[in-house]
C-alpha atoms as a PDB file:
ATOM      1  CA  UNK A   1     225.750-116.173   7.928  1.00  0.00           C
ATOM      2  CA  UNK A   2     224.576-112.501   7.723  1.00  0.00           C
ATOM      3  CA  UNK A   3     222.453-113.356  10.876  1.00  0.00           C
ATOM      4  CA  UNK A   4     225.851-114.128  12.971  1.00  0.00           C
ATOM      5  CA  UNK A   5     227.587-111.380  11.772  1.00  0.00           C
ATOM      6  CA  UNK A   6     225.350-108.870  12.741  1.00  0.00           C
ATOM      7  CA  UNK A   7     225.094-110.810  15.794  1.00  0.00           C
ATOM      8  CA  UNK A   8     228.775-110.576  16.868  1.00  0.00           C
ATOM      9  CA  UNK A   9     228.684-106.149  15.170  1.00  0.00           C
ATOM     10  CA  UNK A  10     225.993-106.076  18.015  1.00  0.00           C
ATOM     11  CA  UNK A  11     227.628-107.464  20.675  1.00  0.00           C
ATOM     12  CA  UNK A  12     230.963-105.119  19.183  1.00  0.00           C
ATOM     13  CA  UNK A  13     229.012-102.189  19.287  1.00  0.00           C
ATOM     14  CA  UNK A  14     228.021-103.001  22.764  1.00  0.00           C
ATOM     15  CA  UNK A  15     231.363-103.895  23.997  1.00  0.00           C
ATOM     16  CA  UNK A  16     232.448-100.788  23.270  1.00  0.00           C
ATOM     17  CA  UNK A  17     230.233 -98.946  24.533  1.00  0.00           C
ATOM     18  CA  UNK A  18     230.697-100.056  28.027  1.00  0.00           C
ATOM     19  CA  UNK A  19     233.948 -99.713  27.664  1.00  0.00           C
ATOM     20  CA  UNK A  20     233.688 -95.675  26.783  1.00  0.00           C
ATOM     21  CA  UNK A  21     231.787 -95.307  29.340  1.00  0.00           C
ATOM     22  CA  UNK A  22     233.617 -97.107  31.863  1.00  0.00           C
ATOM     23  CA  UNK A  23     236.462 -95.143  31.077  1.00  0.00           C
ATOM     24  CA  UNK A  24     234.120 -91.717  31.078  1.00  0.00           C
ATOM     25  CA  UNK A  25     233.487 -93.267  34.569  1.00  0.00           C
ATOM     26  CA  UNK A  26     236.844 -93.336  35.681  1.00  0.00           C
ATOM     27  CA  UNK A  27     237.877 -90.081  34.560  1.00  0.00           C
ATOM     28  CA  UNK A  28     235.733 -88.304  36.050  1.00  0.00           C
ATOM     29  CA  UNK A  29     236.429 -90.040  39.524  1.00  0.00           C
ATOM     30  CA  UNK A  30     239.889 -89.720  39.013  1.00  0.00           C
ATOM     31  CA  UNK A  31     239.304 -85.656  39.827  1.00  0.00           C
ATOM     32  CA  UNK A  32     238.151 -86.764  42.906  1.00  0.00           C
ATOM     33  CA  UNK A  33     241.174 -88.768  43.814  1.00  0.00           C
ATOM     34  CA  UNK A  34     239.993 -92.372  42.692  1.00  0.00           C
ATOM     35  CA  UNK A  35     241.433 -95.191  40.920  1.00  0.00           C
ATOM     36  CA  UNK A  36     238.961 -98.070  39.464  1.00  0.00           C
ATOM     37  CA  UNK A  37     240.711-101.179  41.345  1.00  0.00           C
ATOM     38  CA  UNK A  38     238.431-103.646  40.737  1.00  0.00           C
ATOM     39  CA  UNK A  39     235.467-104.177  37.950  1.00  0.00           C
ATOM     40  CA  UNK A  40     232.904-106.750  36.187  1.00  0.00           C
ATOM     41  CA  UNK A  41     231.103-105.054  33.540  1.00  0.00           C
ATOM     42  CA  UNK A  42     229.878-108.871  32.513  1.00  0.00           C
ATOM     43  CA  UNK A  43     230.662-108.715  28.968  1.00  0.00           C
ATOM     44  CA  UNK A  44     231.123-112.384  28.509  1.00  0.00           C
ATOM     45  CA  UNK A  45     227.886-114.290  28.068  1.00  0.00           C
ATOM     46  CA  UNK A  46     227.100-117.280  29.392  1.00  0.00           C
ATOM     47  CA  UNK A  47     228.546-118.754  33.268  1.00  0.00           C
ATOM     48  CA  UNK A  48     229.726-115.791  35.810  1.00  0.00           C
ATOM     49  CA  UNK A  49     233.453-115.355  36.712  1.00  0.00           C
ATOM     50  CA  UNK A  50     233.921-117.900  38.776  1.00  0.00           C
ATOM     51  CA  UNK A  51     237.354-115.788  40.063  1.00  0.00           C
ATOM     52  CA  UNK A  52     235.087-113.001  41.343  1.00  0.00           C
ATOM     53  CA  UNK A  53     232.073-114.807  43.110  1.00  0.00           C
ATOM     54  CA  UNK A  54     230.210-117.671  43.937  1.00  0.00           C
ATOM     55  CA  UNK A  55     226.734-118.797  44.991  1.00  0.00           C
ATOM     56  CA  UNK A  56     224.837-118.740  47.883  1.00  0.00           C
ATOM     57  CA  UNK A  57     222.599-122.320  47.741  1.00  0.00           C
ATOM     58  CA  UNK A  58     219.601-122.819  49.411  1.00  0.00           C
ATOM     59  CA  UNK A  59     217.496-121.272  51.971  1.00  0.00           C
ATOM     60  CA  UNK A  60     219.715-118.470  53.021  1.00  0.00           C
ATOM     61  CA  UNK A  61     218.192-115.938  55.096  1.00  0.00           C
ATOM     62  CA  UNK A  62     215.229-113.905  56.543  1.00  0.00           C
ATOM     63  CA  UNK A  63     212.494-117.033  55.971  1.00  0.00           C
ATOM     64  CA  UNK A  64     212.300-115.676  52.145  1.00  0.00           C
ATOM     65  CA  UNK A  65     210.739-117.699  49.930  1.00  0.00           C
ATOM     66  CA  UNK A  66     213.252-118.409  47.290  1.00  0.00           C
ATOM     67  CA  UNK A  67     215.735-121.395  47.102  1.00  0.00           C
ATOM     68  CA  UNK A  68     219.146-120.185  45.489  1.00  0.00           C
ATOM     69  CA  UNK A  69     220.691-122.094  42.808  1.00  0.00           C
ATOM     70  CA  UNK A  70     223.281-121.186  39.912  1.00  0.00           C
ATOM     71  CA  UNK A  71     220.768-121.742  37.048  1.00  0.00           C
ATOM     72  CA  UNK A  72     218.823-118.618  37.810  1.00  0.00           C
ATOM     73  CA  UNK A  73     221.704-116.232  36.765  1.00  0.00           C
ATOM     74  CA  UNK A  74     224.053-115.808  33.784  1.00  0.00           C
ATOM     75  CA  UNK A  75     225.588-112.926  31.794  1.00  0.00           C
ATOM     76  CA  UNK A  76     223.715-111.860  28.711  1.00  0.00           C
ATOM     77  CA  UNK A  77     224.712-108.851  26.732  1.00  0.00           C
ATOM     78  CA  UNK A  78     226.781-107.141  28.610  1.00  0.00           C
ATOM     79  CA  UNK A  79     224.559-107.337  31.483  1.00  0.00           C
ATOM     80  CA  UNK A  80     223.948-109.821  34.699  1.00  0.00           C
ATOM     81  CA  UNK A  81     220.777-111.356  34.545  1.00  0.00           C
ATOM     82  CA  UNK A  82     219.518-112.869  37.974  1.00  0.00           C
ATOM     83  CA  UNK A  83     216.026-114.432  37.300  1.00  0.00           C
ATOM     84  CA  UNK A  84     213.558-115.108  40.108  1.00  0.00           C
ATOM     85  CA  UNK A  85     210.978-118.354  38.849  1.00  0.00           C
ATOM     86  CA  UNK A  86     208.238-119.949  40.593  1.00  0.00           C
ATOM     87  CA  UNK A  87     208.671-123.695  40.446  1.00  0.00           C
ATOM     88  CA  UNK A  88     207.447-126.352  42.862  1.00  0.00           C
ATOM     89  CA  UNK A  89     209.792-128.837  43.719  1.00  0.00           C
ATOM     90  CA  UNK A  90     210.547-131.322  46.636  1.00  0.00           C
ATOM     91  CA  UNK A  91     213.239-129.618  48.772  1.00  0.00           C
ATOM     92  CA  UNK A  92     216.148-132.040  49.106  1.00  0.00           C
ATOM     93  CA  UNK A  93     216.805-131.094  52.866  1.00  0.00           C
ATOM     94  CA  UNK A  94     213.584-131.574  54.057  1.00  0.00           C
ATOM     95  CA  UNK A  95     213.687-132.286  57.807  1.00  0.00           C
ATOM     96  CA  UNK A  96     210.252-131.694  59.666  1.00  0.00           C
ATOM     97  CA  UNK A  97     211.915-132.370  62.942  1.00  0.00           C
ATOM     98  CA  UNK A  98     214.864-129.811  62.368  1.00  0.00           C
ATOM     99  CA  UNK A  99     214.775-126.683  64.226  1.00  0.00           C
ATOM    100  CA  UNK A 100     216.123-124.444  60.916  1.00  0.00           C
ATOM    101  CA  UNK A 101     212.504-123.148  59.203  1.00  0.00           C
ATOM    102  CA  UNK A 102     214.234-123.417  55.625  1.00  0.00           C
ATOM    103  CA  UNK A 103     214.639-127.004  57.059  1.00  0.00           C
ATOM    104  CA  UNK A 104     210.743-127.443  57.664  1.00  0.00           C
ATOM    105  CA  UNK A 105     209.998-127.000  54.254  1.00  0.00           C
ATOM    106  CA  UNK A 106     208.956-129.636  52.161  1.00  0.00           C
ATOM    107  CA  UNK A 107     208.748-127.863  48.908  1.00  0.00           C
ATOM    108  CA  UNK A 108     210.670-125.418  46.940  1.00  0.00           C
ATOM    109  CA  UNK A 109     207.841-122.799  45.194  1.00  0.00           C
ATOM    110  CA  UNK A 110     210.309-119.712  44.498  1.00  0.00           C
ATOM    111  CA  UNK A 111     214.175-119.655  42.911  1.00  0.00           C
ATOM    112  CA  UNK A 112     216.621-117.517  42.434  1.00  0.00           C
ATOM    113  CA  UNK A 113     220.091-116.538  42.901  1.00  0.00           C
ATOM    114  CA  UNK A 114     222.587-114.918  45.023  1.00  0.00           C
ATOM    115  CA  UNK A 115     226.497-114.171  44.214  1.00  0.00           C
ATOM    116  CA  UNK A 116     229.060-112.617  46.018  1.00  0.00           C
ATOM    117  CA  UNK A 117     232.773-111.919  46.674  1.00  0.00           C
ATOM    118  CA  UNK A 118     233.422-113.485  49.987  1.00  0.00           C
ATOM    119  CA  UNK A 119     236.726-115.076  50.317  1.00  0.00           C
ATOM    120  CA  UNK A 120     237.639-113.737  46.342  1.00  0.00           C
ATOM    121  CA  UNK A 121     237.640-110.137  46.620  1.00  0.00           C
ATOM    122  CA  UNK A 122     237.059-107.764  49.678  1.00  0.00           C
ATOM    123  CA  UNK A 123     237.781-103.911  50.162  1.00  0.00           C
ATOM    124  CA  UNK A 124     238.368-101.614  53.243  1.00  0.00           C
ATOM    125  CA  UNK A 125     237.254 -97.933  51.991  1.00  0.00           C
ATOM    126  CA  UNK A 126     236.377 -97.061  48.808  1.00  0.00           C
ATOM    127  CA  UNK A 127     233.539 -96.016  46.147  1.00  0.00           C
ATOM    128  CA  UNK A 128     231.325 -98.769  45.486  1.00  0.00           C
ATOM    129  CA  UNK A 129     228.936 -98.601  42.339  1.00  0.00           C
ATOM    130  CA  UNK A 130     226.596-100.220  40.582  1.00  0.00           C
ATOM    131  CA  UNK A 131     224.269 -99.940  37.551  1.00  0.00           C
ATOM    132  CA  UNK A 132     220.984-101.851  37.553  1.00  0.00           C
ATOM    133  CA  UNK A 133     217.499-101.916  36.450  1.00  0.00           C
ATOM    134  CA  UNK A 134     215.140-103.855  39.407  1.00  0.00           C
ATOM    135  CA  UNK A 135     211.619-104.863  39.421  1.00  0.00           C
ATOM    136  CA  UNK A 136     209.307-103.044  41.905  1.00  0.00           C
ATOM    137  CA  UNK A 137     206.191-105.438  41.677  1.00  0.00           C
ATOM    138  CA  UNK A 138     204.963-106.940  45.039  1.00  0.00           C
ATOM    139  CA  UNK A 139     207.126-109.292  47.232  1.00  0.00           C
ATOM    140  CA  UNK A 140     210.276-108.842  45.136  1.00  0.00           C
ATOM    141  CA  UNK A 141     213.012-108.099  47.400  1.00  0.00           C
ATOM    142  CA  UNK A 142     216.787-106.835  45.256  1.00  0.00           C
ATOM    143  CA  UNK A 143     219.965-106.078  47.028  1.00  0.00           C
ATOM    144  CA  UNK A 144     223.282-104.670  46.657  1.00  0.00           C
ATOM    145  CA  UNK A 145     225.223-104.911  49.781  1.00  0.00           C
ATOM    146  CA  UNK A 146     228.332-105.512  51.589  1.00  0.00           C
ATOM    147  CA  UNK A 147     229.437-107.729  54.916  1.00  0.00           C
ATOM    148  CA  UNK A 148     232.472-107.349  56.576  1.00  0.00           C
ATOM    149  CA  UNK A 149     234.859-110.243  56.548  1.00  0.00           C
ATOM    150  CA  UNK A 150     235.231-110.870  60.244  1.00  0.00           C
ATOM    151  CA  UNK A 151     232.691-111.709  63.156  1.00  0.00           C
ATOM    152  CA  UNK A 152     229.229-112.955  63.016  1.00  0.00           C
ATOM    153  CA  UNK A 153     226.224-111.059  62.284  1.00  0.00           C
ATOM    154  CA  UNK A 154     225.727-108.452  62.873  1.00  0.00           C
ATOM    155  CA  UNK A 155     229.294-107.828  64.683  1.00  0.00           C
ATOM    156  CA  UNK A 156     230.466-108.376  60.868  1.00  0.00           C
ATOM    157  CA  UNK A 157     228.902-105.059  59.854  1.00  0.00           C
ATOM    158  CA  UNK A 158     226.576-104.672  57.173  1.00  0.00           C
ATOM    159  CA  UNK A 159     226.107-101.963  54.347  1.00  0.00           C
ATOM    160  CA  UNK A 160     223.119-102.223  51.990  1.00  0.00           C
ATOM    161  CA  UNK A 161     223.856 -99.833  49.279  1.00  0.00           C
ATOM    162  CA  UNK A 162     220.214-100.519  48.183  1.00  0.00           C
ATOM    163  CA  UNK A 163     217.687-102.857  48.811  1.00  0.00           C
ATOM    164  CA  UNK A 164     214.126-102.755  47.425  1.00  0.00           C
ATOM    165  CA  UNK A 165     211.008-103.839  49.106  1.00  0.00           C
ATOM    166  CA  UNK A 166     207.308-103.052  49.742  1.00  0.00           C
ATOM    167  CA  UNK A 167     207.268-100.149  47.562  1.00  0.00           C
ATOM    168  CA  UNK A 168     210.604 -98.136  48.852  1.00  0.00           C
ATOM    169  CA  UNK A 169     214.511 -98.003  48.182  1.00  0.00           C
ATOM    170  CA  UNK A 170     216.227 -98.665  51.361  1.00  0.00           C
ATOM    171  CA  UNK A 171     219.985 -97.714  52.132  1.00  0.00           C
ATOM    172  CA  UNK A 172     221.014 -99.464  55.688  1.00  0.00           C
ATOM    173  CA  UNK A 173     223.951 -99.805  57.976  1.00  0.00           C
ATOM    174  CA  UNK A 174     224.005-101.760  60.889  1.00  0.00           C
ATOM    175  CA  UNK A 175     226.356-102.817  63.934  1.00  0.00           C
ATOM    176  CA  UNK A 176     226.528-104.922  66.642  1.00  0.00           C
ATOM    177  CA  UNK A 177     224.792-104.273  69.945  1.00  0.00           C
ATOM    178  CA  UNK A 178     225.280-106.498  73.031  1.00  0.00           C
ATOM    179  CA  UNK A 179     222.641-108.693  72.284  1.00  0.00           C
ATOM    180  CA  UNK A 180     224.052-111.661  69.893  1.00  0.00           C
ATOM    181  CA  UNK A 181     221.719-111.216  66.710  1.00  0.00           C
ATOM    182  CA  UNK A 182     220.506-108.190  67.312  1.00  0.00           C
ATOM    183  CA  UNK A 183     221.501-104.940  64.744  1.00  0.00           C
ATOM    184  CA  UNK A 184     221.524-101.314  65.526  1.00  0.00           C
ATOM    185  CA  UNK A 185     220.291 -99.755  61.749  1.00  0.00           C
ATOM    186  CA  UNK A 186     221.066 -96.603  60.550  1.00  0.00           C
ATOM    187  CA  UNK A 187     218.135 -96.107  57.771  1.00  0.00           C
ATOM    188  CA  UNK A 188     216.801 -93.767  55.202  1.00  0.00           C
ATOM    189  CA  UNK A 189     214.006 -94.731  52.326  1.00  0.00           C
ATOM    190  CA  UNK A 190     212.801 -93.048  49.761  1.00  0.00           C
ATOM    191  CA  UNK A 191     209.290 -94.359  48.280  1.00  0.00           C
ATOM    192  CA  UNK A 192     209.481 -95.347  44.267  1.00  0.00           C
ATOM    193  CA  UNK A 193     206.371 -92.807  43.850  1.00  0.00           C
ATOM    194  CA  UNK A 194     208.542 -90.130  45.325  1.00  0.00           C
ATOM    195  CA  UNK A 195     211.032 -91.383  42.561  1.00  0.00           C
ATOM    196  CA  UNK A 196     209.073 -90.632  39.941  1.00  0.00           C
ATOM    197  CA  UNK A 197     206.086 -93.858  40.288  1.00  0.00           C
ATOM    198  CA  UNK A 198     206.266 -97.176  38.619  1.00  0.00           C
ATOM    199  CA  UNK A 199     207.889 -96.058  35.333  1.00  0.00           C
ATOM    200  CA  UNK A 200     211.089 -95.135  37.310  1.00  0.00           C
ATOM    201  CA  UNK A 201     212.110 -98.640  37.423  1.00  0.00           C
ATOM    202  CA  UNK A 202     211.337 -99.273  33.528  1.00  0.00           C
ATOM    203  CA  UNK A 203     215.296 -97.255  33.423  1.00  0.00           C
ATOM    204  CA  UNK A 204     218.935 -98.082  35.095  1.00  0.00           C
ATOM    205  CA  UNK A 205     219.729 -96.246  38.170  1.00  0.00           C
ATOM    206  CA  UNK A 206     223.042 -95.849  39.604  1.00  0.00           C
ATOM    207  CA  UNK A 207     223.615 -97.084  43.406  1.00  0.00           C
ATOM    208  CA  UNK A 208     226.456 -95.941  44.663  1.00  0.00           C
ATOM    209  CA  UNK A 209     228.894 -95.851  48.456  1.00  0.00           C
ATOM    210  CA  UNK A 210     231.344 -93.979  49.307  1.00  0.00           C
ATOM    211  CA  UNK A 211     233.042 -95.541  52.351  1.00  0.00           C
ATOM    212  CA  UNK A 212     236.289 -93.360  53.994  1.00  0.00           C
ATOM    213  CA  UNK A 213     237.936 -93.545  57.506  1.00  0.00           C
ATOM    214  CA  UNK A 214     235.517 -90.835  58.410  1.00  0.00           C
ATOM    215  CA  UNK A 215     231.983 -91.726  57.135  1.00  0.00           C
ATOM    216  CA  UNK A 216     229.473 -93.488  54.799  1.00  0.00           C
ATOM    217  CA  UNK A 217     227.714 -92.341  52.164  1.00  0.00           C
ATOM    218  CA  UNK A 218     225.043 -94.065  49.959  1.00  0.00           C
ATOM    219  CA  UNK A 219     223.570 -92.436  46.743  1.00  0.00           C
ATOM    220  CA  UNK A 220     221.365 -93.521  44.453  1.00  0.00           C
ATOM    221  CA  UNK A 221     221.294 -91.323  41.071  1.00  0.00           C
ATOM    222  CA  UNK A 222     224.068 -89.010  43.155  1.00  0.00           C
ATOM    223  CA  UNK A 223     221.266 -88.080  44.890  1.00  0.00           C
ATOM    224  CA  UNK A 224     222.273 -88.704  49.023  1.00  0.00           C
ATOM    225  CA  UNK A 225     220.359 -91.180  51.217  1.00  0.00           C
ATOM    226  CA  UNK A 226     222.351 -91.272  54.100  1.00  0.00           C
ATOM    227  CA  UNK A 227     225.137 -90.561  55.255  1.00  0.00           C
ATOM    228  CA  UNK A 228     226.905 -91.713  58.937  1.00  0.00           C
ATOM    229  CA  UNK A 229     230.542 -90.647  60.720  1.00  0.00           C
ATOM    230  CA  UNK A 230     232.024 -94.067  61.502  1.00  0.00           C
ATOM    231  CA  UNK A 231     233.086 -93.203  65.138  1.00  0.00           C
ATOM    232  CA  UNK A 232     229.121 -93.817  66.025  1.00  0.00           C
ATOM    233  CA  UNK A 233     229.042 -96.967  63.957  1.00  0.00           C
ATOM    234  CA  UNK A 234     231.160 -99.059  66.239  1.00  0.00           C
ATOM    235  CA  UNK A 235     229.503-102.428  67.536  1.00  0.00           C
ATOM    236  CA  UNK A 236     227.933-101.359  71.108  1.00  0.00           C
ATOM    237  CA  UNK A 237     229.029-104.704  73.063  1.00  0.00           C
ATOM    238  CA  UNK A 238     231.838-102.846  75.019  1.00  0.00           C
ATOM    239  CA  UNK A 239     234.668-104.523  72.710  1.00  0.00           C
ATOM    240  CA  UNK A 240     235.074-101.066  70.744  1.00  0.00           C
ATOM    241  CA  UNK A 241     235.346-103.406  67.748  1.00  0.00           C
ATOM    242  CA  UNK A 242     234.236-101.209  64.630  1.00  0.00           C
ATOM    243  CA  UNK A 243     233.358-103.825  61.592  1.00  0.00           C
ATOM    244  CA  UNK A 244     233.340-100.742  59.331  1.00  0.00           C
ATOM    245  CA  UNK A 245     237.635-100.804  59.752  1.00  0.00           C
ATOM    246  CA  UNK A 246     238.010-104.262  58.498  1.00  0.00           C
ATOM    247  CA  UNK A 247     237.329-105.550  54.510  1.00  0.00           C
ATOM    248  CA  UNK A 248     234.302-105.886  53.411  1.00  0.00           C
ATOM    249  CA  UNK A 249     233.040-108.358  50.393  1.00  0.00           C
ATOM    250  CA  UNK A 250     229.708-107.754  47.477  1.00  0.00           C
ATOM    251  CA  UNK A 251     226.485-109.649  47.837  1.00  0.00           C
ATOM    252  CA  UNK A 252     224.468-108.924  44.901  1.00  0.00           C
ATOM    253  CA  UNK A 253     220.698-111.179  45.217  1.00  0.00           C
ATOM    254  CA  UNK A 254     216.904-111.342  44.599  1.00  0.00           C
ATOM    255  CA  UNK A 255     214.638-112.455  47.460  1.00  0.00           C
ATOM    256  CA  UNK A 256     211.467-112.691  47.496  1.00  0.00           C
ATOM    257  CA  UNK A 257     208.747-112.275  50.532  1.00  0.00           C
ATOM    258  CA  UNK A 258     210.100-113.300  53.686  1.00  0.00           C
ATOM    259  CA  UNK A 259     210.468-110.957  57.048  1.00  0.00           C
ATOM    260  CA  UNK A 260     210.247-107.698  54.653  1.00  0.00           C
ATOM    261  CA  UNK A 261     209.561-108.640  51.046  1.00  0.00           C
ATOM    262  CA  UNK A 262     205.787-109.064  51.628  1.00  0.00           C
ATOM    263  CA  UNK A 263     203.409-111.229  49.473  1.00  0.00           C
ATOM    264  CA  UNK A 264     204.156-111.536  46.194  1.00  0.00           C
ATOM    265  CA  UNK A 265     200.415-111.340  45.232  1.00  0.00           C
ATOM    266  CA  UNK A 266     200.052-110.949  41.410  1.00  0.00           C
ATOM    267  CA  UNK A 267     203.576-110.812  40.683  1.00  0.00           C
ATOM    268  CA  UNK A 268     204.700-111.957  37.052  1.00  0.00           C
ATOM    269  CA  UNK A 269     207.437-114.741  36.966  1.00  0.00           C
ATOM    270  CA  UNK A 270     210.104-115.400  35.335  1.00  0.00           C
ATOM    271  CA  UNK A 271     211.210-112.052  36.854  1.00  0.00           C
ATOM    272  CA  UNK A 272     214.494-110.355  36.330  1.00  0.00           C
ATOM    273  CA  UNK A 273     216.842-108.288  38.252  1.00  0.00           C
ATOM    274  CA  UNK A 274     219.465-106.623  35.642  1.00  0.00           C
ATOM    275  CA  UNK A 275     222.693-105.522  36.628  1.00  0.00           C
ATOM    276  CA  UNK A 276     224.987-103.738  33.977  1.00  0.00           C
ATOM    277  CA  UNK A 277     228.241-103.736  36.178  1.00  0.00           C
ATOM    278  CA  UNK A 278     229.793-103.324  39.634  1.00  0.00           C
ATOM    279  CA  UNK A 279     233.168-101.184  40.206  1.00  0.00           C
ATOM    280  CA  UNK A 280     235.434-100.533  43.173  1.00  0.00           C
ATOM    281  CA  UNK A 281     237.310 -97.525  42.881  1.00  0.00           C
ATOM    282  CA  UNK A 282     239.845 -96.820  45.943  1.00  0.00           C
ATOM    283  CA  UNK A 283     241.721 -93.385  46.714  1.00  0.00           C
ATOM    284  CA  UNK A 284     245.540 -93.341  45.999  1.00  0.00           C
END
């Protein structure tokens, strides 16, 4: 009995600590002209809001190694937990005469998960934030990012507010070009020694966008990474089409290896990717 109850005064004293500093949060945007509009600090445990995202399944993307599934991620303490495991498995779709490489495969080694707010919840402008601790040990490949919610990719648009790989923080945008597939990437990276080494992962950082009619900014620690006027971001296939002037939804993910994630050589498993919360605050 004593056990439970300091259980549950935990998780209290936890609760409301988010909750003061959510609200510390929000005042101090609200000098800048922002509202929060849209929040999950994921305070329940167990199964994610099913009214905010839903799961990518499969082999998604970028010939990564990782097969996504719901088991690999849950709330747990006030935080998001998305696990990455190796486990060998017979892939259920495996075709060796299909022309898709995920497809080709004829075993799952690597899962994980992938969430996101397509078709639930989508934005045009605003500051987009997130607080998360990542892993920085070989092949491990985290991402906080954003698509827009019409057009193909990369027509769609695509904004990684941070991405991890090969020893660097990345912040992206890309656009269209007039070649169907093919992005035009707007880049800046900052190496994790430069951050401080290794250790600088053992702590939450704060990733943060701030998207207006004029520009894009992405921060990490308020510190800038880049930052792009959105009159040179339109899609350069001669429709004028800009994808950063339409809604855009949240992918939150761990990949591993694939086109940039590299091997994972003597990387430990299970392996987490810890995310504390993601807020959308909009100007009023």
């Amino acid at each position: 009995m004593k056990r439970w109850r300091l259980t549950i005064f935990a998780a209290c004293i936890v609760l409301f600590a988010k909750q003061a500093e959510a609200q510390k949060g929000a005042d101090r945007y609200k000098n800048e002209g922002y509202e929060l509009v849209w929040a999950d600090e994921f305070d329940q445990d167990g199964k994610i809001n099913p009214a905010y995202w839903h799961f990518e399944r499969g082999f998604a993307r970028n010939q990564e190694l990782q097969w996504y599934q719901e088991d690999n991620a849950w709330c747990e303490n006030g935080l998001l937990i998305i696990e990455a495991r190796a486990e060998k498995r017979k892939n259920p779709t495996y075709d060796p005469s299909s022309n898709h490489w995920g497809r080709k495969r004829e075993y799952i080694t690597h899962t994980s998960s992938s969430i996101n707010t397509g078709g639930k919840k989508s934005w045009l402008y605003g500051r987009f934030e997130m607080r998360a601790k990542i892993d920085v040990s070989d092949g491990l490949w985290p991402a906080f990012w954003t698509l827009g919610v019409d057009k193909e990719w990369p027509s769609n648009g695509e904004i990684d507010i941070m991405e991890y790989y090969k020893g660097k923080i990345l912040a992206n945008i890309a656009c269209g070009t007039s070649t169907r597939w093919n992005a035009e990437w707007y880049s800046k990276t900052r190496s994790i020694e430069a951050l401080g080494g290794k250790s600088w992962a053992d702590d939450f950082h704060i990733w943060r966008m701030d998207w207006t009619p004029e520009y894009i900014a992405l921060y990490v620690d308020d510190e800038l990474m880049i930052k792009e006027p959105l009159s040179k971001l339109h899609n350069k296939d001669g429709s004028g089409f800009n994808p950063f002037q339409q809604p855009h939804y949240i992918l939150v993910n761990l990949a591993m290896g694939g086109m940039n994630g590299g091997q994972l050589n003597d990387t430990k498993f299970p392996n987490r990717y810890e995310v504390d919360y993601v807020r959308v605050y909009q100007q009023r």
